[in-house]
Protein backbone atom coordinates (compact mmCIF):
# COMPACT_ATOMS: atom_id res chain seq x y z
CA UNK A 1 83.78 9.36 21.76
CA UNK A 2 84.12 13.16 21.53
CA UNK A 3 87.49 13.29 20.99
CA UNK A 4 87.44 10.55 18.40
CA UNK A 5 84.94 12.97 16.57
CA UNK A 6 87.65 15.57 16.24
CA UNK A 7 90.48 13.84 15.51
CA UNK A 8 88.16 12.27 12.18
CA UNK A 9 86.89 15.98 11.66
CA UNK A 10 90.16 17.69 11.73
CA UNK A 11 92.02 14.69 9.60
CA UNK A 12 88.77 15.37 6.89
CA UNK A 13 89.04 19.64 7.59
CA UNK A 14 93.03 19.59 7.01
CA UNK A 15 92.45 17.28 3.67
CA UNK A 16 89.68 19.55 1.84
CA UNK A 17 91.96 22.71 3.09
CA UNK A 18 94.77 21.09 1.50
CA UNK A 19 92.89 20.21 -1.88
CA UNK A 20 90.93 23.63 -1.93
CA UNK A 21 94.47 25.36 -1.79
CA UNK A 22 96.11 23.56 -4.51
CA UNK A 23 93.20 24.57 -6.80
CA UNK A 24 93.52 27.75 -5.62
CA UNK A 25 97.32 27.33 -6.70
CA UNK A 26 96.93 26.27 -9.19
CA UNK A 27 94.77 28.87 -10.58
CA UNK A 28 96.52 31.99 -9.12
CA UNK A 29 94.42 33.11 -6.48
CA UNK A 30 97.20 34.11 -3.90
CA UNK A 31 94.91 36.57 -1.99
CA UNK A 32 92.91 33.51 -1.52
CA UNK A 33 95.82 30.68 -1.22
CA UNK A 34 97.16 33.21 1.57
CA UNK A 35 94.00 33.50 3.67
CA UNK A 36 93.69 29.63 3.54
CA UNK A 37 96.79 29.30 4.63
CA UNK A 38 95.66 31.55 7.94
CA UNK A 39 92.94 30.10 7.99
CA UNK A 40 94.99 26.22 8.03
CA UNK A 41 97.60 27.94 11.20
CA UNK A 42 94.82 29.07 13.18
CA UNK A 43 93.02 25.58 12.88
CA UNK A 44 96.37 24.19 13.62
CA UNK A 45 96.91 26.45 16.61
CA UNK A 46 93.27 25.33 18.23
CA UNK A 47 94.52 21.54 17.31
CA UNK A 48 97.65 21.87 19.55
CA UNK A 49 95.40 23.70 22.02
CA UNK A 50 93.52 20.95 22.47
CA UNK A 51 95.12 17.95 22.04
CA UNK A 52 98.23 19.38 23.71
CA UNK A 53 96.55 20.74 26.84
CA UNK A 54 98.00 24.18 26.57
CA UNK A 55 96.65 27.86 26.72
CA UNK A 56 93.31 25.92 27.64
CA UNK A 57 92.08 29.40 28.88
CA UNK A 58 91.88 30.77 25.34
CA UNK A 59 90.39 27.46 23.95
CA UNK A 60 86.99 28.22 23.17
CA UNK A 61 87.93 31.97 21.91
CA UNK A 62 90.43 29.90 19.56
CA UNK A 63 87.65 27.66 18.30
CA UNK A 64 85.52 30.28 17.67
CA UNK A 65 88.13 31.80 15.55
CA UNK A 66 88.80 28.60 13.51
CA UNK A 67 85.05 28.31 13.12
CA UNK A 68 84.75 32.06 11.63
CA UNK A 69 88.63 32.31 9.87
CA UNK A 70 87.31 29.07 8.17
CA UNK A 71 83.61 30.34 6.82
CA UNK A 72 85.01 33.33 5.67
CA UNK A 73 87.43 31.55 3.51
CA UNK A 74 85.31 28.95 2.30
CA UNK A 75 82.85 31.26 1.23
CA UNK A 76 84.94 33.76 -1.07
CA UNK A 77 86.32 30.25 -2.03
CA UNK A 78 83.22 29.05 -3.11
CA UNK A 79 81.73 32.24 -4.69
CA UNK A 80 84.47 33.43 -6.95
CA UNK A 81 84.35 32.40 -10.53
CA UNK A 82 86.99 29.50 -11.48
CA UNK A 83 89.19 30.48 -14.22
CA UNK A 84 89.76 27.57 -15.54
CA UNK A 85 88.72 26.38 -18.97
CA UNK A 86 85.38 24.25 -19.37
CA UNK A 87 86.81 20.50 -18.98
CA UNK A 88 84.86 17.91 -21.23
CA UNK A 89 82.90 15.63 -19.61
CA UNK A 90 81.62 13.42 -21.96
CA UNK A 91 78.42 12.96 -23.81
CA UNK A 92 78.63 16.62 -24.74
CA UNK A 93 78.31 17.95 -20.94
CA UNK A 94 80.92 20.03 -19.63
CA UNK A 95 82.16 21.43 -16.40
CA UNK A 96 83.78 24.81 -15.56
């Protein structure tokens, strides 16, 4: 049951990485758009750690690292002010 846990965890991680990083495309953030994509190899690199049965020695260091490579990119990510124009809504409510 574990390991069905994070295989759905890691498909659901790798989507919102992928969506966060066209955003961040598409708005020019490259400083940002290249720390996701460090933060996407070193998730990868756990991945093939553990599903693959190699390096399992360095593991849990690797996990830790995906754990802390991904919270500080998701935070910057989530704190930084979208460039973006305001996008109508509807009903006179907009987003930004």
């Amino acid at each position: 049951m574990h390991d069905l846990l994070v295989s759905f965890s890691l498909l659901f991680f790798v989507t919102a990485v992928f969506a966060i990083m066209h955003m961040l495309y598409i708005e020019h953030r490259m400083t940002l758009f290249g720390f996701g994509m460090i933060c996407l190899a070193v998730s990868v690199a756990s991945a093939i750690m553990y599903y693959g049965n190699a390096f399992t020695a360095f593991l849990a260091v690797a996990q830790k690292l995906t754990f802390v490579a991904s919270a500080g990119w998701l935070l910057p990510c989530h704190y930084v002010e979208s460039q973006t124009n305001d996008v109508a809504v509807g009903e006179g409510r907009t987003i930004r």
